[in-house]
Each structure stands twice: as C-alpha cells, then as structure tokens.
N, C-alpha and C. Protein backbone atom coordinates (compact mmCIF):
# COMPACT_ATOMS: atom_id res chain seq x y z
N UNK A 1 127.01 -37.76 -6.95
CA UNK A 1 127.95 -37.03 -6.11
C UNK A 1 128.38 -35.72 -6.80
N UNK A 2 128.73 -35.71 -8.26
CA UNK A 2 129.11 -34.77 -8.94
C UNK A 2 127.61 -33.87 -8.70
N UNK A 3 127.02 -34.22 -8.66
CA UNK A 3 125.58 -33.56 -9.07
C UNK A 3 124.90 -32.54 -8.34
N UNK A 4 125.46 -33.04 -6.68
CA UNK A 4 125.19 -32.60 -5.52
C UNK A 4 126.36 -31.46 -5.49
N UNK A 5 127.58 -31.84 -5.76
CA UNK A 5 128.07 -30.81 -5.25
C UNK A 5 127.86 -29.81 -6.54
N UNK A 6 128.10 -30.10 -7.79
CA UNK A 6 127.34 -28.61 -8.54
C UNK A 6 126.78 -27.43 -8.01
N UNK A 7 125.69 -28.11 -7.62
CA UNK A 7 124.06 -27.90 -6.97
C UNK A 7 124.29 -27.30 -5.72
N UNK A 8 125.61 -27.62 -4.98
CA UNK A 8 125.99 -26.58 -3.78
C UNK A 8 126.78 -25.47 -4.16
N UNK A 9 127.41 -25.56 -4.95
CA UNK A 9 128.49 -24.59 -5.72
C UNK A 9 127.34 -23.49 -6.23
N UNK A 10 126.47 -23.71 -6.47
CA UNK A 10 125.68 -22.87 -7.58
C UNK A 10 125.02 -21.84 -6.53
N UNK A 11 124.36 -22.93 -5.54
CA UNK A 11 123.62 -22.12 -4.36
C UNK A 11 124.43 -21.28 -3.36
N UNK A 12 125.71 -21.55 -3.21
CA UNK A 12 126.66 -20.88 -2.70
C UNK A 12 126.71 -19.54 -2.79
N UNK A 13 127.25 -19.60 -4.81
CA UNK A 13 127.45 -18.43 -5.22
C UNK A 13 126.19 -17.54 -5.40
N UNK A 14 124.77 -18.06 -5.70
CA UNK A 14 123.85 -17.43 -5.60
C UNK A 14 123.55 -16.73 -4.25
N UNK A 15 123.70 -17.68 -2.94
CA UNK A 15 123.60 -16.62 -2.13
C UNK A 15 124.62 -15.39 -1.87
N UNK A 16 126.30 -15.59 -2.29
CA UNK A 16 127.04 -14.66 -2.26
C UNK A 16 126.80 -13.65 -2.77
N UNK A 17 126.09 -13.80 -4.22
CA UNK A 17 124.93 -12.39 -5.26
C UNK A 17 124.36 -11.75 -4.44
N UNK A 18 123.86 -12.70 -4.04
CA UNK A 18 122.11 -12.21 -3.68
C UNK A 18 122.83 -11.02 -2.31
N UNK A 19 123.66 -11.92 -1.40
CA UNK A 19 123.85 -11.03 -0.60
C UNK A 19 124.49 -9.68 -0.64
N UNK A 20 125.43 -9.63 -2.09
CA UNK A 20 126.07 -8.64 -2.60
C UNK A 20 124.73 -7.48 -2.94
N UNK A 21 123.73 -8.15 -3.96
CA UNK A 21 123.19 -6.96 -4.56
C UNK A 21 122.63 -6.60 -3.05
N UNK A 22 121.89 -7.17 -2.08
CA UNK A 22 121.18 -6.25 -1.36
C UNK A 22 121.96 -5.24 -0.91
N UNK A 23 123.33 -6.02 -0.50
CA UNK A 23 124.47 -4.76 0.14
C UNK A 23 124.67 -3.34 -0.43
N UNK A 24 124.66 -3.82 -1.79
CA UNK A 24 124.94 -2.39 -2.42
C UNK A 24 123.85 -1.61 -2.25
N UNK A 25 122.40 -2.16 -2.81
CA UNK A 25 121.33 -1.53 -2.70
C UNK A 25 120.77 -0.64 -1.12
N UNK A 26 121.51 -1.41 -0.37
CA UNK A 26 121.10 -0.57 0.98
C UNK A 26 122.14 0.14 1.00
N UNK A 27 123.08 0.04 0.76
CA UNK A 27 124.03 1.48 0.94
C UNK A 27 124.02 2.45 -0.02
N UNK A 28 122.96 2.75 -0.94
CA UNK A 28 122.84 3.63 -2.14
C UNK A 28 123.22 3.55 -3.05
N UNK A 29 123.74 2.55 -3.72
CA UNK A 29 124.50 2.16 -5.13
C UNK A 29 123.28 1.89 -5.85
N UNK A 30 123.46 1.99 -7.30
CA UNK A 30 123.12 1.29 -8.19
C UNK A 30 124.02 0.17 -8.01
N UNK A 31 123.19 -1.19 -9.07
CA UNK A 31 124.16 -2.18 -9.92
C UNK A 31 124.71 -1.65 -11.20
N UNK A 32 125.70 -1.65 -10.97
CA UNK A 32 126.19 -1.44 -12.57
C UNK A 32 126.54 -2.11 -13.59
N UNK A 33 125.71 -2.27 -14.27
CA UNK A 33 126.13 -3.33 -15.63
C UNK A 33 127.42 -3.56 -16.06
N UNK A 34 127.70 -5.15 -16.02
CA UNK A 34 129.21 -5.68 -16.68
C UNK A 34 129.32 -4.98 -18.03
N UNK A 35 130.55 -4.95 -17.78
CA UNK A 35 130.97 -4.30 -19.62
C UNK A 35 132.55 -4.71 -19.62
N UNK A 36 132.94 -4.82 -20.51
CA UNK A 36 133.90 -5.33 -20.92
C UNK A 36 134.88 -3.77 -21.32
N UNK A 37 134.41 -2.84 -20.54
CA UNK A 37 135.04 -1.46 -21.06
C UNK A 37 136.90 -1.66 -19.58
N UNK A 38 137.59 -0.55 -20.00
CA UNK A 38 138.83 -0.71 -19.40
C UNK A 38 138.42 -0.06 -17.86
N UNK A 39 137.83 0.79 -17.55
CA UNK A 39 137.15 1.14 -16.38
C UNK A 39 135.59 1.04 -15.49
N UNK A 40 135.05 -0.01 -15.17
CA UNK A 40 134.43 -0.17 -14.32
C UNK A 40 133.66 0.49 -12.88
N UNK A 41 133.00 1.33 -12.71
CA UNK A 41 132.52 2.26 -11.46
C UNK A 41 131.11 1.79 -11.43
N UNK A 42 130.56 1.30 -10.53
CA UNK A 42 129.53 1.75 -10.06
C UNK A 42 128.57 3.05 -10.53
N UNK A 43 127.15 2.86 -10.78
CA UNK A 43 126.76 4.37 -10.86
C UNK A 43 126.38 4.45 -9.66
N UNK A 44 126.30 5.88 -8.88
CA UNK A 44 125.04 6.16 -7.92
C UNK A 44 124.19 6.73 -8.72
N UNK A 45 123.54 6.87 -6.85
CA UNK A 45 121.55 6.51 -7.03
C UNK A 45 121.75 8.42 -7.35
N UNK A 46 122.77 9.38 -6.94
CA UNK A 46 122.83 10.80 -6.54
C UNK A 46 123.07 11.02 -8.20
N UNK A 47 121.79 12.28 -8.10
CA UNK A 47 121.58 13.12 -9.20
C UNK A 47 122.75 13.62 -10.03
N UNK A 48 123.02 13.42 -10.83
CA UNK A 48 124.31 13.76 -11.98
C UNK A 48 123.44 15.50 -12.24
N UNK A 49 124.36 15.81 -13.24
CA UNK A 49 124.39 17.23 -13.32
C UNK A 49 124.18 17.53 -14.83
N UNK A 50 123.64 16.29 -15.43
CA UNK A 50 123.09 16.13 -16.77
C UNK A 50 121.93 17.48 -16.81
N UNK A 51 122.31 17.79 -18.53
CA UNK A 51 121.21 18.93 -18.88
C UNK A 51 119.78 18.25 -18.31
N UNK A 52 119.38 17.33 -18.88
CA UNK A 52 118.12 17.11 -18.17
C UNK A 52 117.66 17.77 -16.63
N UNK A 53 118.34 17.37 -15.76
CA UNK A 53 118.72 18.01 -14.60
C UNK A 53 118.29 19.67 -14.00
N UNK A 54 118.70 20.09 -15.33
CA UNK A 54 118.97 21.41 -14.93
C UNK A 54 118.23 22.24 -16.57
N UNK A 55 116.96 21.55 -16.61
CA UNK A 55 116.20 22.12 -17.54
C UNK A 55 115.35 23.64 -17.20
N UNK A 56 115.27 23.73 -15.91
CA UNK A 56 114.45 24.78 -14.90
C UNK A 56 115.52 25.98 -15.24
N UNK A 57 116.30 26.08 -15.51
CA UNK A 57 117.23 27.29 -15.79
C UNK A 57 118.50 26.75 -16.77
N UNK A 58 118.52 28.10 -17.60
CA UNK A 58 119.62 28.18 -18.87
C UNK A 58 120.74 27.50 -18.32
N UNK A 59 121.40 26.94 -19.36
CA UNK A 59 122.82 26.55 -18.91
C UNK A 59 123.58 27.55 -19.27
N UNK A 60 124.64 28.36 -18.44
CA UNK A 60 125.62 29.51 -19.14
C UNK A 60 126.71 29.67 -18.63
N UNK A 61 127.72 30.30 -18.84
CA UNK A 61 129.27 30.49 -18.03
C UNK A 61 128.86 30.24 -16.40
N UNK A 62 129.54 30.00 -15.60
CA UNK A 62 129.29 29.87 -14.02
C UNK A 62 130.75 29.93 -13.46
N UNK A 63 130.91 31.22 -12.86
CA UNK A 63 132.02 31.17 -12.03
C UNK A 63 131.54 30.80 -10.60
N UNK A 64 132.60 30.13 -10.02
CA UNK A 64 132.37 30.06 -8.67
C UNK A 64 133.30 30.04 -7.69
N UNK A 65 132.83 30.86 -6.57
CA UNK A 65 134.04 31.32 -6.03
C UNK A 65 135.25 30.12 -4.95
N UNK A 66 134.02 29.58 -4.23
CA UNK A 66 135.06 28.40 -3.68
C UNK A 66 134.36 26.87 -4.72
N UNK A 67 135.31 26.22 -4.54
CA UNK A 67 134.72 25.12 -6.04
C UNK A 67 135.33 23.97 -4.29
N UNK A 68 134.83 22.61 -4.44
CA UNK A 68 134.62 21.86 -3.49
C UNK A 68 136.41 21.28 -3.56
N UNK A 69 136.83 20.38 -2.82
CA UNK A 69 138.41 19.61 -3.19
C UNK A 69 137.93 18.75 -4.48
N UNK A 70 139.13 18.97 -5.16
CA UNK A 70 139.37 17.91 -6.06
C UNK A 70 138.69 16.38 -5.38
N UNK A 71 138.49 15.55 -6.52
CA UNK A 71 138.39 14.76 -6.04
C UNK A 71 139.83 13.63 -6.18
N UNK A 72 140.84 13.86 -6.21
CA UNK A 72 141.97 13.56 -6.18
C UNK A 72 143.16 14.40 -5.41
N UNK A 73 144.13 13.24 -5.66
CA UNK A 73 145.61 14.21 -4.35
C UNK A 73 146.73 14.19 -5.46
N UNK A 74 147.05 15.29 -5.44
CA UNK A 74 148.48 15.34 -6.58
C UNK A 74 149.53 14.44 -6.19
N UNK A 75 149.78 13.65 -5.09
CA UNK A 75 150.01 11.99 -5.61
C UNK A 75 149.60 11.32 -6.19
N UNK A 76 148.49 11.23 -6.55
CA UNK A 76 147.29 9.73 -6.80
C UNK A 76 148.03 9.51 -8.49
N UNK A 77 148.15 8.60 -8.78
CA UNK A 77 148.33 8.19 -10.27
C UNK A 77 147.58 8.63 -11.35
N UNK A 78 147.46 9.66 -11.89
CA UNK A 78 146.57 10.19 -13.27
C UNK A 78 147.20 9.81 -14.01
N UNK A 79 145.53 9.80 -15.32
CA UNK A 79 146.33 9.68 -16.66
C UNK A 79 147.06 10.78 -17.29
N UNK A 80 146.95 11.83 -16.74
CA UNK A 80 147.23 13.32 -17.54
C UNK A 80 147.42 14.19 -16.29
N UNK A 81 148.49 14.76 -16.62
CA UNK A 81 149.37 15.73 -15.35
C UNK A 81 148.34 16.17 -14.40
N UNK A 82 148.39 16.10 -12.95
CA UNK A 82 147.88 16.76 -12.24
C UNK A 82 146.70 18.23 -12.40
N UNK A 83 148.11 19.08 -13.08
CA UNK A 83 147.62 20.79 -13.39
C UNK A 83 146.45 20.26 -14.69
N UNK A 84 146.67 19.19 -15.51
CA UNK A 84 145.74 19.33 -16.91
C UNK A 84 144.45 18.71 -16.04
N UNK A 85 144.62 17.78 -15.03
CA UNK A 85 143.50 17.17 -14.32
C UNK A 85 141.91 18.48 -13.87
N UNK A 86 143.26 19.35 -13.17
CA UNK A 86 142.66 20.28 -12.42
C UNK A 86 142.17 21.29 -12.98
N UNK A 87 142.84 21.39 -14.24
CA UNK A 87 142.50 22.63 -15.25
C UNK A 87 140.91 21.90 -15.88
N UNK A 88 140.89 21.02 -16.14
CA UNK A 88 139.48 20.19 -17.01
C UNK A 88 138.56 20.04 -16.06
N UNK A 89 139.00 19.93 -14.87
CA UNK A 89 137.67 20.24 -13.23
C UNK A 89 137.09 21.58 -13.62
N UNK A 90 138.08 22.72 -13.51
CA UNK A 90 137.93 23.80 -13.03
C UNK A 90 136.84 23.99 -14.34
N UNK A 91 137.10 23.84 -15.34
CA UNK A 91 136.09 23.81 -16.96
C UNK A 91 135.24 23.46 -17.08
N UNK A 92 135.14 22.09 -16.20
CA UNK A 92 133.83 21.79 -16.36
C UNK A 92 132.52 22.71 -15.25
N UNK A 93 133.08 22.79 -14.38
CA UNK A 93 132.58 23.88 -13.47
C UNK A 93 131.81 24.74 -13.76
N UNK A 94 133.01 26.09 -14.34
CA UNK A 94 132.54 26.98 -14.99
C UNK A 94 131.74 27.38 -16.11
N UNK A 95 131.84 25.90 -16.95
CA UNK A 95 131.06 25.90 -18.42
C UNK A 95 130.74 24.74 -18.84
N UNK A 96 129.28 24.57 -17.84
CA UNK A 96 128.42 23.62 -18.41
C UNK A 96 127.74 23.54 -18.95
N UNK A 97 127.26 25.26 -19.87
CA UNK A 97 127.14 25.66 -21.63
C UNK A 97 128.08 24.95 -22.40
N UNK A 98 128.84 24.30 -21.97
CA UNK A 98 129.69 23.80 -23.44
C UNK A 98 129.90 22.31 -23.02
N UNK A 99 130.32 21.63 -21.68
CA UNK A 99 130.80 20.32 -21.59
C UNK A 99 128.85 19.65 -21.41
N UNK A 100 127.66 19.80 -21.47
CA UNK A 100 126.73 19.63 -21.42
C UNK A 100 125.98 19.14 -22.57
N UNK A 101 126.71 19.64 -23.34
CA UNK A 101 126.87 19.50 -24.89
C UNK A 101 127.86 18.51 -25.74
N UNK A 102 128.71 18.28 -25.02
CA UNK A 102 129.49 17.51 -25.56
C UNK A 102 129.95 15.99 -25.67
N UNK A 103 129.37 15.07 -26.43
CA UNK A 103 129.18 13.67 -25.72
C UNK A 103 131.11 13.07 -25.09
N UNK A 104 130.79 11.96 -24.67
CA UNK A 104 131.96 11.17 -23.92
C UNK A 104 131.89 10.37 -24.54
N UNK A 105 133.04 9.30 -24.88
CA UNK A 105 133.16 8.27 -25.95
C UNK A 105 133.36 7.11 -24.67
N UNK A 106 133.92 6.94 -23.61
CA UNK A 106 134.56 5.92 -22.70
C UNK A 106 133.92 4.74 -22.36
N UNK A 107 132.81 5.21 -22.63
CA UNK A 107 131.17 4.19 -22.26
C UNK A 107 131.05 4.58 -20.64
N UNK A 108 131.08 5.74 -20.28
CA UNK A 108 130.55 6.15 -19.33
C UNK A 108 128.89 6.68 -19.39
N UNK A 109 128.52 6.09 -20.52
CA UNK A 109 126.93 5.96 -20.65
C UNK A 109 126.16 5.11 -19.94
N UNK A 110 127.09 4.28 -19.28
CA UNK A 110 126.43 3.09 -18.85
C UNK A 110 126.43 3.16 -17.06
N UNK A 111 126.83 4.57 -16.92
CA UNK A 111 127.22 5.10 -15.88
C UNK A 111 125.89 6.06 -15.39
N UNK A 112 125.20 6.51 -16.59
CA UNK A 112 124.06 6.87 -16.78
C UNK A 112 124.12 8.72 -16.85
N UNK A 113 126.06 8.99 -17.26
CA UNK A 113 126.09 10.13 -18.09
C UNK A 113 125.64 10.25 -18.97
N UNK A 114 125.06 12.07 -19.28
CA UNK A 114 124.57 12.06 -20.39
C UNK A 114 125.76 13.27 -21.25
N UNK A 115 126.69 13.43 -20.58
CA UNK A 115 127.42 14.27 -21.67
C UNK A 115 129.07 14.04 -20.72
N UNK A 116 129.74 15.18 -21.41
CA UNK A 116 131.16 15.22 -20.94
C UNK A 116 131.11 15.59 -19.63
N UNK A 117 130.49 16.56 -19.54
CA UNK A 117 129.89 17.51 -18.17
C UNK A 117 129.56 16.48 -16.84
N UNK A 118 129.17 15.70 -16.90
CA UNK A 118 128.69 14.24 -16.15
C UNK A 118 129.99 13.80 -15.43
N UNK A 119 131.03 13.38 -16.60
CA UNK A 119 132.29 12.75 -16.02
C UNK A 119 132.96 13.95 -14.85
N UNK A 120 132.77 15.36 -14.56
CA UNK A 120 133.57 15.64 -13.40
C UNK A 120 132.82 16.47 -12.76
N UNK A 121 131.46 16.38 -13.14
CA UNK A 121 130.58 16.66 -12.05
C UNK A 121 129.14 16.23 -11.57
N UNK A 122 129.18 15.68 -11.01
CA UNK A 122 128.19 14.25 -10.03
C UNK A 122 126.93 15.60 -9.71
N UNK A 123 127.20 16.94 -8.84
CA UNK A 123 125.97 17.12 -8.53
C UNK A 123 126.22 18.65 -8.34
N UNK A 124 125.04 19.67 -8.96
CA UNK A 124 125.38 21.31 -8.77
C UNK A 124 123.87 21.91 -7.69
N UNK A 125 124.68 23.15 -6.85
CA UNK A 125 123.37 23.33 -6.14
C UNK A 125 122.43 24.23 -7.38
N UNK A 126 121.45 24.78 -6.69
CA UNK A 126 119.87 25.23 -7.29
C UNK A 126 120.86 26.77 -8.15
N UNK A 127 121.68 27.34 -7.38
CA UNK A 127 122.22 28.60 -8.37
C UNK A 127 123.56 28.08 -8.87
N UNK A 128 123.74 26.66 -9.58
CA UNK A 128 124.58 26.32 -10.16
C UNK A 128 126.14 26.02 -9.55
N UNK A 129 126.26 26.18 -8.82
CA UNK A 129 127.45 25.99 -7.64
C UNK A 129 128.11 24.48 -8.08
N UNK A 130 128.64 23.81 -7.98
CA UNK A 130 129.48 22.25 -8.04
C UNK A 130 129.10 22.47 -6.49
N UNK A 131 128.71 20.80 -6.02
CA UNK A 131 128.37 20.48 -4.71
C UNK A 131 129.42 19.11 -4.49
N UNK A 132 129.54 18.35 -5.66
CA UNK A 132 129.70 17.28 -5.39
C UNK A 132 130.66 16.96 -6.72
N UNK A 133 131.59 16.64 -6.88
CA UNK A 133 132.62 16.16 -7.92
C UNK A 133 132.08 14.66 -8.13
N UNK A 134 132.48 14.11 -9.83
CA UNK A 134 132.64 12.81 -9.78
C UNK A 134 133.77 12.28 -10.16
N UNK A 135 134.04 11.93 -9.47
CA UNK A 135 135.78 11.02 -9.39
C UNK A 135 135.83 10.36 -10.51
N UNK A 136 135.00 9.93 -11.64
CA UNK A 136 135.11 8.96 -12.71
C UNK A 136 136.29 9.90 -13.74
N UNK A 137 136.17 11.67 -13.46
CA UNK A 137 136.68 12.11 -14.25
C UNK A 137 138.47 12.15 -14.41
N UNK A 138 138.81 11.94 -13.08
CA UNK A 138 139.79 11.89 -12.89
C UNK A 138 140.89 10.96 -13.02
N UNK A 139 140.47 9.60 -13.47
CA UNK A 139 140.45 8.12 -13.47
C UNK A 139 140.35 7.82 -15.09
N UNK A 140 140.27 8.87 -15.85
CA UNK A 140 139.38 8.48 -17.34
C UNK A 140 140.24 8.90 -18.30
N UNK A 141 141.15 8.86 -19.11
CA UNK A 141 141.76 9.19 -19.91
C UNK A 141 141.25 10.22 -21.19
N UNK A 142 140.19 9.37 -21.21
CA UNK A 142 139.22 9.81 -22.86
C UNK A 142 138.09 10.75 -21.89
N UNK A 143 137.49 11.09 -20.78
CA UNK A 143 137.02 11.91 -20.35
C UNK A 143 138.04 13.27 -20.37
N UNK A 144 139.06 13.10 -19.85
CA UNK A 144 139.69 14.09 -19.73
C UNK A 144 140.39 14.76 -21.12
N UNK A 145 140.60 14.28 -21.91
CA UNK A 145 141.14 14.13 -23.45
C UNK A 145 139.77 15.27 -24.20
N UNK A 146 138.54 14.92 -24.11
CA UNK A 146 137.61 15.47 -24.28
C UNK A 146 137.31 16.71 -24.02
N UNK A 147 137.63 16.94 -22.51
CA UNK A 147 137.05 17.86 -21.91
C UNK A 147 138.36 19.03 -22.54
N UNK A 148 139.52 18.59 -22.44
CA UNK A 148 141.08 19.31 -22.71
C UNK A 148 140.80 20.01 -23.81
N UNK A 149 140.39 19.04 -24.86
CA UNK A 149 139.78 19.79 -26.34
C UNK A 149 138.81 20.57 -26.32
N UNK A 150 137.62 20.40 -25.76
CA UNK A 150 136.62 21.23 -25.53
C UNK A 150 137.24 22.63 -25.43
N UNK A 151 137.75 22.55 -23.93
CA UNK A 151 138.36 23.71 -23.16
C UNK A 151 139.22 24.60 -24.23
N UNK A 152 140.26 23.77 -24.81
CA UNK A 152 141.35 24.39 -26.02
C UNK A 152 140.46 25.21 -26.78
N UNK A 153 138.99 24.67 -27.61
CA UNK A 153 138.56 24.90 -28.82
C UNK A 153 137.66 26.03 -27.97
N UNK A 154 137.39 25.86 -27.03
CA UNK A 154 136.43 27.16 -26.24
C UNK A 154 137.39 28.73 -26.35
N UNK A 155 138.45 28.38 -25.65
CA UNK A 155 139.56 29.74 -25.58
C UNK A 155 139.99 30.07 -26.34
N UNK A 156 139.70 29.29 -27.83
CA UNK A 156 140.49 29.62 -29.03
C UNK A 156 139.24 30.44 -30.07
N UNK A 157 138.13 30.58 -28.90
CA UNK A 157 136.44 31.48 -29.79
C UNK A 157 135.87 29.88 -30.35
N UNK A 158 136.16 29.03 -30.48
CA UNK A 158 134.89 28.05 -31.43
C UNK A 158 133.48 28.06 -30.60
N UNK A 159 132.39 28.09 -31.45
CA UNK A 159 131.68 27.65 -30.80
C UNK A 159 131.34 26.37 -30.52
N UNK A 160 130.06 26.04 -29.07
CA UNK A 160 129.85 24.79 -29.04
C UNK A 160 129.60 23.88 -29.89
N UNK A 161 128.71 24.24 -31.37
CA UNK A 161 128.23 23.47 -32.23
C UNK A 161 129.68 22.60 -33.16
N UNK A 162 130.97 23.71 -32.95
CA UNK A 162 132.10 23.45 -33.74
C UNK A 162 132.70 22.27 -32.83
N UNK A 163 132.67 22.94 -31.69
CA UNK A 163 133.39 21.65 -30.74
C UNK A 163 133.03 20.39 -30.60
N UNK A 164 131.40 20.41 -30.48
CA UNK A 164 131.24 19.03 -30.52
C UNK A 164 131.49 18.62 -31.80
N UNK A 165 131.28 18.81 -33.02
CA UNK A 165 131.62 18.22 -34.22
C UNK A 165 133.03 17.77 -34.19
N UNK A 166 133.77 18.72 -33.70
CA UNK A 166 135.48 18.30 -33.61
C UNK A 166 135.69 17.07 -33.03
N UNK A 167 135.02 16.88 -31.94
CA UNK A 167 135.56 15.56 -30.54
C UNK A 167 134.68 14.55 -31.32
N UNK A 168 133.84 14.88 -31.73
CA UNK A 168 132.65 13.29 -32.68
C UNK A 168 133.40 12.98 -33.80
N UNK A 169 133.95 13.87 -34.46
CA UNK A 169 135.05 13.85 -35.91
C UNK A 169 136.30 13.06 -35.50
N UNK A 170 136.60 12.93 -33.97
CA UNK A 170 138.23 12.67 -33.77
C UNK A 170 137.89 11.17 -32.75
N UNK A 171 136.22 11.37 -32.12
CA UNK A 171 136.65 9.91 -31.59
C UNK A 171 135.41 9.01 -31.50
N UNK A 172 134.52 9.14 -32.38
CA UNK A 172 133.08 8.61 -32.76
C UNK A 172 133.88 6.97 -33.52
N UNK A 173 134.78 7.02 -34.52
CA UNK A 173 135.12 5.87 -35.13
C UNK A 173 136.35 5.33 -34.03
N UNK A 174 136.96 5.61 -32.95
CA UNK A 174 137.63 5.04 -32.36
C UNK A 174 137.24 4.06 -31.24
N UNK A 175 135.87 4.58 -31.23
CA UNK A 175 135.34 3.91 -29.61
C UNK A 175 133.33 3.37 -29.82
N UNK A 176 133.54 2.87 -28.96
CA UNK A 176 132.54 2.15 -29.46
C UNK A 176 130.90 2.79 -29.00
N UNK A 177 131.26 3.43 -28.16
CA UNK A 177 130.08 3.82 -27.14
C UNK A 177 130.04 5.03 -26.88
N UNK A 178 129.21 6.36 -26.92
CA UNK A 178 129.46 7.90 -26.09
C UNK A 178 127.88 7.86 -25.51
N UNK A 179 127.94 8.82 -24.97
CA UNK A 179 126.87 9.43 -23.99
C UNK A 179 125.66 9.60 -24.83
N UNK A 180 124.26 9.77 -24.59
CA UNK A 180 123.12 10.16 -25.02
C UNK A 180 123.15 11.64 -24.83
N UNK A 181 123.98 12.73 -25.60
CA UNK A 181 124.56 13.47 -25.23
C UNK A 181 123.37 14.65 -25.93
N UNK A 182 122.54 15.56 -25.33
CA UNK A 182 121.29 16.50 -26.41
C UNK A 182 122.54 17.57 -27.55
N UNK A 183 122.24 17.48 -28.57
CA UNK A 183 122.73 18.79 -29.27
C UNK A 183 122.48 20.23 -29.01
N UNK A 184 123.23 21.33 -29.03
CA UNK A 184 123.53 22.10 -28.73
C UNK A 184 122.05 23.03 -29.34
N UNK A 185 121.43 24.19 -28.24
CA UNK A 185 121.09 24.90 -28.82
C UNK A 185 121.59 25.56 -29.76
N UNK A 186 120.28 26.29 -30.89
CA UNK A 186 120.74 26.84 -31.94
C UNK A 186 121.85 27.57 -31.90
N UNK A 187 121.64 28.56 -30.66
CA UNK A 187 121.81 30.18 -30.61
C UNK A 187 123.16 29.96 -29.38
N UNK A 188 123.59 28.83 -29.44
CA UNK A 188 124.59 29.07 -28.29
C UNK A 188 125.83 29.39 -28.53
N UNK A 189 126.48 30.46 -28.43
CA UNK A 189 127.52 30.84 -28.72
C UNK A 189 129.11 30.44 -27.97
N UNK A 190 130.45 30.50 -28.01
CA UNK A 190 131.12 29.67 -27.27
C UNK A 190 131.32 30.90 -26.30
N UNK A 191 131.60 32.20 -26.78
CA UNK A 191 132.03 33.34 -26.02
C UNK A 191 131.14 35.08 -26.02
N UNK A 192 130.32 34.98 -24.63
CA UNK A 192 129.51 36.41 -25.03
C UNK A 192 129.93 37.47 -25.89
N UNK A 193 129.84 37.88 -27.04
CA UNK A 193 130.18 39.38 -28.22
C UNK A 193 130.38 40.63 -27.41
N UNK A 194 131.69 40.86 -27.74
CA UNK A 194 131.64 42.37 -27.03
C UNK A 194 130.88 43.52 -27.37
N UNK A 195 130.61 44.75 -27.08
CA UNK A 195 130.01 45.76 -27.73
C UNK A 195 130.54 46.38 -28.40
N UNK A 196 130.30 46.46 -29.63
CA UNK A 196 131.16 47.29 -30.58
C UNK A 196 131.71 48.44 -30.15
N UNK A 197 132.94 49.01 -30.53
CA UNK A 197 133.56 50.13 -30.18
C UNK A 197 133.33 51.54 -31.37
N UNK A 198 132.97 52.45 -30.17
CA UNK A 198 132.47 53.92 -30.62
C UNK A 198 133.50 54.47 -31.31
C-alpha cells in the first residue's frame, strides 16, 4: 500500500515537471538551473548584448537619443534609490566599452551573462541602440553596486583595465561566482584624449 502510493506521488510530480518544462519551452524560456543564489530568473532564449554578440563592430561610447522605459516604476521596491537605478541604466547604455568588460559577481552567470553590461541590457539594435532592457538589473543589488563603481571610476578618468581590477579587488573574495567576463582590450582607454592646446 505504502508502495503504491509512493509510486503515484512520484508519477504525479513527474508529470507536473514534465508539464512545466514543456510550458516554458514553448513560450521561449530557457530552464534555468537551481542555485542556491538569493535571486533566481529564468534566462531567455533572446540574444543578450554580451561582447561576443557584438564582435562585427568595436565596442565604444554610444549615446542614444530616445533609450526604451526603464524596466521599472519609481514605486517598485529597489535595492538602491530610484535616480542611482536609472543613472546605472543610462551607463550601461552609453558605455558598453567599459560595462562589457567588467565581470558581475551575483552568479548571474548562470543567467548566461557574460559581463556587467548583460545585467541591464538584454538586447542592442545593429547601430548599437538598447532595444530591449533586462530587468535582472534592477532587482540586483551587486549588479547595480558594480555598475555604480564602474560609472564613478569612469568619470573620475580611470581606465577600463583599472576598473575592472578595482570591482575584482573589492568583490572576487566576497562572492562566489562572476561572469565569464573577456578582458579588456589593450588599447582601451576610459575617456577619448583631447587635442593638445596651441
């Protein structure tokens, strides 16, 4: 009797799986691997904005003139003020010469980011535009913590090679996991050189 019902319990929940993964799979999800990390997302199947990505042309400053909505409402509960939310969007945007470069500690690797740049932006068009925000960034404490420093150490002249050393120096021994994140070209500077004055 015990044996039988096991044996229904088991098949139960197997079909509840089974019916889960197809669900997701037809509506465009990945599965996303259990982890024992404090935030949990799903990856999608939609192209991230990883350097790989965008090997067909340089990565360099990118202004843009209309940038898509937040992917948040200045109600929603952040970890970090609204304006710092929006200020680390707007950064990653514009300079995915520098957050492209810079790994993520959160275990948003498993998300199948490959840098900081990943956490707040999901997808850019062909002349670099933001098309598509990813909401993981907004939700992330240590994404945004990252990107804040980046941004600080960018406006303050460091270059990329300095910055990432800074954020790997301050949170490589705190956390267990960062991004498969490529190192910085040689020659990349944080801020174009003015022309010397006559």
């Amino acid at each position: 009797m015990r044996n039988k019902r096991s044996v229904s319990i088991a098949a139960a929940l197997l079909a509840v799986v089974g019916a889960a993964v197809w669900s997701v799979r037809a509506s465009g999800e990945a599965v996303a691997p259990v982890t024992t990390h404090q935030h949990q997302a799903p990856a999608r199947l939609a192209q991230s904005s990883s350097v790989a990505a965008q090997t067909a042309k340089p990565l360099g400053p990118h202004k843009q003139a209309n940038l898509p909505p937040l992917p948040f409402d200045r109600r929603d509960p952040l970890p970090r003020p609204p304006q710092v939310v929006a200020q680390v969007f707007q950064f990653a945007a514009e300079h995915p010469e520098v957050l492209s470069y810079v790994p993520c500690f959160c275990g948003c690797d498993h998300m199948g980011h490959k840098g900081n740049d990943d956490c707040f932006v999901k997808q850019r068009a062909a002349n670099g535009d933001v098309v598509a925000w990813e909401p993981h960034g907004s939700e992330c404490q240590v994404c945004i913590d990252v990107a804040q420093q980046s941004m600080q150490m960018y406006s303050s002249g460091a270059s990329v090679a300095q910055i990432r050393a800074a954020v790997e120096k301050k949170y490589a021994g705190q956390y267990q996991f960062h991004t498969p994140t490529p190192q910085p070209p040689a020659k990349v500077a944080a801020k174009p050189t003015p022309a010397p004055k006559k």
